[in-house]
Protein backbone atom coordinates (compact mmCIF):
# COMPACT_ATOMS: atom_id res chain seq x y z
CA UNK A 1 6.66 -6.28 25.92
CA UNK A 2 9.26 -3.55 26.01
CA UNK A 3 8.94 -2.19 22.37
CA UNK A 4 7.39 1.49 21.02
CA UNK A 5 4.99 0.54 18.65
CA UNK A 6 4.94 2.20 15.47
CA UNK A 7 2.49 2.57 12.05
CA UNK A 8 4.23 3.56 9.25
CA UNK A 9 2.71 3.82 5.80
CA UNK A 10 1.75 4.63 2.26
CA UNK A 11 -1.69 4.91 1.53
CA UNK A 12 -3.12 7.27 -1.31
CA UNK A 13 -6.68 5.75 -1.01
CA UNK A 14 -6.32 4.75 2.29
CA UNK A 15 -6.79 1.15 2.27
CA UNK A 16 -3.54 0.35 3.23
CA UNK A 17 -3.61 2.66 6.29
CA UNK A 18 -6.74 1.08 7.42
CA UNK A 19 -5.08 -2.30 7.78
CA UNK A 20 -1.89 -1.37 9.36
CA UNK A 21 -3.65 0.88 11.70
CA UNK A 22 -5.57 -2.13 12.77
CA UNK A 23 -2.54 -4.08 13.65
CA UNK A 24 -0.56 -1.60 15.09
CA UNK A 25 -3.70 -0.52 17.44
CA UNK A 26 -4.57 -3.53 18.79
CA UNK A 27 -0.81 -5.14 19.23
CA UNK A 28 -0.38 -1.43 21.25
CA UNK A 29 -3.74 -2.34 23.04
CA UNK A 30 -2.34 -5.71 24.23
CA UNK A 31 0.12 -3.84 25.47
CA UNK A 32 -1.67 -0.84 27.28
CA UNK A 33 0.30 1.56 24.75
CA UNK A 34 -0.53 4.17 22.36
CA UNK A 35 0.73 4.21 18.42
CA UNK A 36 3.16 6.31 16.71
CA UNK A 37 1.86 6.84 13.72
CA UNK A 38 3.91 7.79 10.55
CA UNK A 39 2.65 8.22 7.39
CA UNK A 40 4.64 8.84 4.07
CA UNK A 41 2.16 9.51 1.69
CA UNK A 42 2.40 12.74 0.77
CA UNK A 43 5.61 14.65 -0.72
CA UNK A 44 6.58 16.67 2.05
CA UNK A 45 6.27 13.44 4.68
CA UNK A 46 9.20 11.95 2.53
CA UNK A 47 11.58 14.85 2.95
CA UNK A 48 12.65 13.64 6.79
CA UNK A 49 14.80 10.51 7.08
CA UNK A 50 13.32 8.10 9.53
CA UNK A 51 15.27 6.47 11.73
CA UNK A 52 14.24 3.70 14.56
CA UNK A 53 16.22 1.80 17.07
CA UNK A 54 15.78 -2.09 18.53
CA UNK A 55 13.18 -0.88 21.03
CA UNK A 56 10.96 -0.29 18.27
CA UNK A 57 8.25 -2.39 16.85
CA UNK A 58 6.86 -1.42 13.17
CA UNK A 59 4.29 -2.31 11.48
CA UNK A 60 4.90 -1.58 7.70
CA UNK A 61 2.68 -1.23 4.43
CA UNK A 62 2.75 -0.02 1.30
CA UNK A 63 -0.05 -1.06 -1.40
CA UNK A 64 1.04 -3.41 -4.59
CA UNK A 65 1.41 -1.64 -7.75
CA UNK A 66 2.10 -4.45 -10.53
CA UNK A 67 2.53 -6.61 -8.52
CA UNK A 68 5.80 -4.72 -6.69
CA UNK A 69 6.55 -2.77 -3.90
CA UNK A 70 5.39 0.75 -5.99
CA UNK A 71 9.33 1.27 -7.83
CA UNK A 72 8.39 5.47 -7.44
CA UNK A 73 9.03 4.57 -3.26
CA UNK A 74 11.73 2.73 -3.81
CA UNK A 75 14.42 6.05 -3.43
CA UNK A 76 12.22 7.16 0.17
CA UNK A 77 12.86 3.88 1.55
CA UNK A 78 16.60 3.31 1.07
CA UNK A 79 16.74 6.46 3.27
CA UNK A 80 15.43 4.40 6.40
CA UNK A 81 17.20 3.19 9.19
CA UNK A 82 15.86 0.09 11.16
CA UNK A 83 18.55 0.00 13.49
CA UNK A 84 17.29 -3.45 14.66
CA UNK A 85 13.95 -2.64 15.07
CA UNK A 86 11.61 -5.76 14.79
CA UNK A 87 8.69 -5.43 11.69
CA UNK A 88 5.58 -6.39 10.18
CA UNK A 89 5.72 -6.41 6.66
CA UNK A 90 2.06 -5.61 5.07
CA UNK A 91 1.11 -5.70 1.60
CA UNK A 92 -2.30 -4.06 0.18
CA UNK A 93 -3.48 -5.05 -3.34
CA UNK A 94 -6.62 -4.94 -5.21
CA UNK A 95 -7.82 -8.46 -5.51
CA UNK A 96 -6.00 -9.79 -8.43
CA UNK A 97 -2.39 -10.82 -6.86
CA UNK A 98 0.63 -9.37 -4.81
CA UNK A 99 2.87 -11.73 -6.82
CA UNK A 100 6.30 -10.72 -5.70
CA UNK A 101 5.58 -7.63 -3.43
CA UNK A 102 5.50 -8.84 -0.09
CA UNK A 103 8.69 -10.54 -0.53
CA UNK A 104 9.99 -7.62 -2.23
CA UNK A 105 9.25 -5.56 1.01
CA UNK A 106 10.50 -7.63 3.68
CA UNK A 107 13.73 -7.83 1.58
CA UNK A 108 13.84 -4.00 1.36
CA UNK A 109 13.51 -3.78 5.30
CA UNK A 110 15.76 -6.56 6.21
CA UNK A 111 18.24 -4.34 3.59
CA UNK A 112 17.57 -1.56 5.82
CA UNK A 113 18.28 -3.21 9.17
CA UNK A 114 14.76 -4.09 10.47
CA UNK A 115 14.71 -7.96 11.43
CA UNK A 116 11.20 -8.94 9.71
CA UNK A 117 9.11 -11.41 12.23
CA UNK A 118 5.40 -11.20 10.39
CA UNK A 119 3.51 -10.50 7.11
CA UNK A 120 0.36 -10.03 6.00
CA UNK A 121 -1.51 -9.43 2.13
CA UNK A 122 -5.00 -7.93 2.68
CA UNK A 123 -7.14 -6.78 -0.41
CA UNK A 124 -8.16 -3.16 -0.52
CA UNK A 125 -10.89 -1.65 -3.14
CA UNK A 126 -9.02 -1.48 -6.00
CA UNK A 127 -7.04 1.82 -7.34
CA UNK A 128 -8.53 1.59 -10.73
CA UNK A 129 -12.09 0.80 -10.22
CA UNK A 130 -14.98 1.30 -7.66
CA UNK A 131 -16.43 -2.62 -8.00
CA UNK A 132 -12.84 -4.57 -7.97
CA UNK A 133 -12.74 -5.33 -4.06
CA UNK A 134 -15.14 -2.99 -3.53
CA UNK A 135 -15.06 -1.22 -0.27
CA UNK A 136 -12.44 -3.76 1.18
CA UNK A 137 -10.90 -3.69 3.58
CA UNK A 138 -14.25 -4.81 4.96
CA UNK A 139 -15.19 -6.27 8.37
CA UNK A 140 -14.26 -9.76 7.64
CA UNK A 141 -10.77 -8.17 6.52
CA UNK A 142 -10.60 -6.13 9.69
CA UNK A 143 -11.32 -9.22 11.87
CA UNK A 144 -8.64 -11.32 9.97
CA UNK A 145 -6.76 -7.76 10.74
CA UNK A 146 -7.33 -7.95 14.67
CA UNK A 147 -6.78 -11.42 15.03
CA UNK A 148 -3.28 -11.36 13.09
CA UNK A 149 -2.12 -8.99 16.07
CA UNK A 150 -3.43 -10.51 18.64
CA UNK A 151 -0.70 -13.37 17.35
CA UNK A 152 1.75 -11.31 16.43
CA UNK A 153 1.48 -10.08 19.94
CA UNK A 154 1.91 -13.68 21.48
CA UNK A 155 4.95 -13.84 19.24
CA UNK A 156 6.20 -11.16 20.71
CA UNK A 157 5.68 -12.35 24.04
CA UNK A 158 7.31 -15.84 23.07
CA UNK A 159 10.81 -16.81 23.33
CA UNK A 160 10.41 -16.84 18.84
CA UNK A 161 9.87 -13.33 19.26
CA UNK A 162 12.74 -12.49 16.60
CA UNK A 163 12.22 -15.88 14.76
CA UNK A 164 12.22 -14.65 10.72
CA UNK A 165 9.05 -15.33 8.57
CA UNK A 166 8.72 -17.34 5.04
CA UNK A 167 7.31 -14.96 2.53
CA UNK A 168 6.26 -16.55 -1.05
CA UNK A 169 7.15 -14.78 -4.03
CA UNK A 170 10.28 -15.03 -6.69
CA UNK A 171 14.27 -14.57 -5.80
CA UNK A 172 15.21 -12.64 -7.69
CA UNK A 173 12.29 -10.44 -8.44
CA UNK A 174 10.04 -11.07 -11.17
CA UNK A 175 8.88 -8.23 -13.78
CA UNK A 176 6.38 -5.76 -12.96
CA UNK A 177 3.08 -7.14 -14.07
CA UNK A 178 2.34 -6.16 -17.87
CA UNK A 179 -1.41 -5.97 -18.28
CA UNK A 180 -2.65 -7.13 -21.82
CA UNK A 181 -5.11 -6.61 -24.39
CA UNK A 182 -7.73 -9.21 -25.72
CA UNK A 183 -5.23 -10.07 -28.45
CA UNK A 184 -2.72 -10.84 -25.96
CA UNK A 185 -0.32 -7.39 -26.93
CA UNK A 186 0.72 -5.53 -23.72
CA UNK A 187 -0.93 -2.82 -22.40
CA UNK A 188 1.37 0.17 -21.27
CA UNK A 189 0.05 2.34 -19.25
CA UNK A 190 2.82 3.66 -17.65
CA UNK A 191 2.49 7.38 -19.32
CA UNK A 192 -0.91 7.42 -18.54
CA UNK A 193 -2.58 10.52 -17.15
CA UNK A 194 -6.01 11.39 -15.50
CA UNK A 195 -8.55 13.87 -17.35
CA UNK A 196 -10.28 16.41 -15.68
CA UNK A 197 -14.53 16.89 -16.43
CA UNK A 198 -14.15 20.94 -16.30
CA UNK A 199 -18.07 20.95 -16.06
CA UNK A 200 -18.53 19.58 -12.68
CA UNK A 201 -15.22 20.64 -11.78
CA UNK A 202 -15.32 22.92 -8.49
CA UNK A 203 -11.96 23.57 -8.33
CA UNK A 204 -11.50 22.88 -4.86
CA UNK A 205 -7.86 21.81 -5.01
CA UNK A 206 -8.56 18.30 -3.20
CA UNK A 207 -7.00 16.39 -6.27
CA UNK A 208 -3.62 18.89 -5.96
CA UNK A 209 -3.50 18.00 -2.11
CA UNK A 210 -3.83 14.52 -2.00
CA UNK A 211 -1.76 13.70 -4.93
CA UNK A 212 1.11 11.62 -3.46
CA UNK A 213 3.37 13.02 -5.82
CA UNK A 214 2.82 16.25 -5.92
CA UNK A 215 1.81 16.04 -9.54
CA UNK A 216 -1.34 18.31 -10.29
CA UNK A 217 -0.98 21.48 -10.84
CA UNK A 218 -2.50 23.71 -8.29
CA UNK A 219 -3.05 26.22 -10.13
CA UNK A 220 -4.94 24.79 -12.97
CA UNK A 221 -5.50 21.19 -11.37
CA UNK A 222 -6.48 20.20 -15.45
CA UNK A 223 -2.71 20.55 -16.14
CA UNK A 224 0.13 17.62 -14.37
CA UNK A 225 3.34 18.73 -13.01
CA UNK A 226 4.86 15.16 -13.05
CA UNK A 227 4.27 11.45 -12.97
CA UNK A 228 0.98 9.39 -12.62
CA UNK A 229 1.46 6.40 -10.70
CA UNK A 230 -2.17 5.73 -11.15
CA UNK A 231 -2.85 5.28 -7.36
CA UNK A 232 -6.64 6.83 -7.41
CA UNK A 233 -6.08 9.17 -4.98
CA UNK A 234 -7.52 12.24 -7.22
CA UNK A 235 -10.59 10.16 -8.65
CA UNK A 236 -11.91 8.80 -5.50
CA UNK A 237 -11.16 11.41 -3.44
CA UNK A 238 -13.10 13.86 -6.13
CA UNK A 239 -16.27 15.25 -3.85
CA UNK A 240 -17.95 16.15 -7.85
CA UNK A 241 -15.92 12.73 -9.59
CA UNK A 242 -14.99 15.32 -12.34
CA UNK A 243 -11.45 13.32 -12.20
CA UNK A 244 -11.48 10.48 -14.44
CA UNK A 245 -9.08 7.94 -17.09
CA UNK A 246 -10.46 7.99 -20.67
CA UNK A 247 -6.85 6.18 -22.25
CA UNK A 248 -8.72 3.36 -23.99
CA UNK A 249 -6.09 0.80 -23.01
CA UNK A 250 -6.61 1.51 -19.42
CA UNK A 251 -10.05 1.26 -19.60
CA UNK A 252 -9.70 -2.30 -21.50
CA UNK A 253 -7.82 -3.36 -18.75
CA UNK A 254 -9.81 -1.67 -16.00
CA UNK A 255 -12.81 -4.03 -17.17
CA UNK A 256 -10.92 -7.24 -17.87
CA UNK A 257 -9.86 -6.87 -13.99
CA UNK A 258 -13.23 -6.61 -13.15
CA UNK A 259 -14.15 -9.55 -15.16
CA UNK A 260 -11.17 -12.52 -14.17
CA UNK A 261 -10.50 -11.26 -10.49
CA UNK A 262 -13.72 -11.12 -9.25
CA UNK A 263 -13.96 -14.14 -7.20
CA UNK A 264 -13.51 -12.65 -3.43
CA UNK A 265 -9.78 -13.24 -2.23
CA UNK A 266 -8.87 -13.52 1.05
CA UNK A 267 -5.48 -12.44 3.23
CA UNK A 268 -2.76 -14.29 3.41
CA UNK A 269 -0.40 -14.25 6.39
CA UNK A 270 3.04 -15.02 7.20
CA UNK A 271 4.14 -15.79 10.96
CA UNK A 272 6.57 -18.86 10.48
């Protein structure tokens, strides 16, 4: 197979790097080739346009916020060129449902000039909690992982090697998934914004550096520059966990998530 085979990815918790590094590692294995690896999380790897060309191969992911490709992305990747490149689409979410994300994102790339020939929605711990999904990916996930590019590979290898994939989800788009309260009023959490425990607090910056964003001050990593897209990065990455949500309609639906999806999901993938 005559392609450069590349990983390219948002992933604040890194969930969704763990699965698209699979893939991308072992269809580059099949082919005695190493993986360029790209990865957009952080402010300043958003600055470069990123351009490939039909000799590439890419394997794509992004995790599901509301059910969407996350909208605060949405500017970064109209600034990509695919150029023909063939992709993988891959779609991370946290056990309840990807509803209209991974056809969202193969849209997006086609848009872009990438011709889309698999897909894939894995589960990954969940952003807002430590027992939704825990520690998924996990190593039935990463099996399911390998064995989807082992036959991506042979697709590649085919004569369907460009054949497009079937992705479920709405056209056009549905809404952004609107979490609700026990009385069945919405839940906006939009505005939301993570607290800091000053006590345990070591002020070791962490939260300021991985904050895909670029949101916490870090100066005083209490204060917040910008917008929270509530992507965990700062709470589980906290070595002391003095980073933490106290908004009470979060935490309502933080623990009705926990309640109604947590009945073990299981990837879905798209090769036809």
């Amino acid at each position: 197979m005559d392609k450069k085979i590349n990983a390219m990815y948002f992933s604040a918790t890194g969930t969704t790097q763990k699965i698209v590094l699979a893939i991308a590692n072992k269809i580059a294995q099949n082919d005695g080739k190493t993986v360029n690896n790209i990865d957009f999380t952080l402010p300043e790897a958003r600055k470069a346009m990123v351009s490939f060309t039909a000799e590439d191969l890419v394997v794509f992911g992004v995790p599901v916020i509301a059910g969407r490709v996350p909208n605060l992305l949405l500017k970064f990747l109209d600034t990509i060129a695919g150029n023909g490149a063939l992709a993988v689409c891959v779609v991370v979410y946290g056990n309840r449902n990807y509803d209209d994300a991974a056809i969202e994102l193969k849209g997006i790339l086609e848009l872009k000039g990438f011709k889309v020939i698999a897909g894939g929605a894995f589960i990954g711990e969940h952003s807002f909690s430590k027992i939704l999904a825990q520690n998924r990916p996990d190593e039935k996930d990463m099996a399911i992982a390998n064995d989807f590019a082992d036959q991506i590979y042979k697709k590649l290898t085919s004569s369907d090697s460009n054949k497009p994939i079937n992705v479920p989800g709405n056209q056009p788009l549905g809404n952004y998934y609107m979490p609700k309260s026990a009385n069945g009023d919405p839940i906006d959490i939009r505005k939301v914004t993570p607290k800091t425990n000053t006590d345990v607090c070591i002020d070791c910056k962490l939260c300021a550096h991985v904050c895909p964003l670029g949101s916490i001050d870090e100066e005083d990593v209490t204060k917040l520059n910008g917008i929270c897209m509530k992507c965990g990065a700062c709470i589980k990455k906290c070595p002391t966990e003095a980073k933490y949500f106290d908004d009470p309609g979060f935490l309502e639906h933080k623990q009705d998530i926990e309640v109604k999806f947590a009945s073990r999901r299981e990837p879905e993938l798209f090769l036809t």
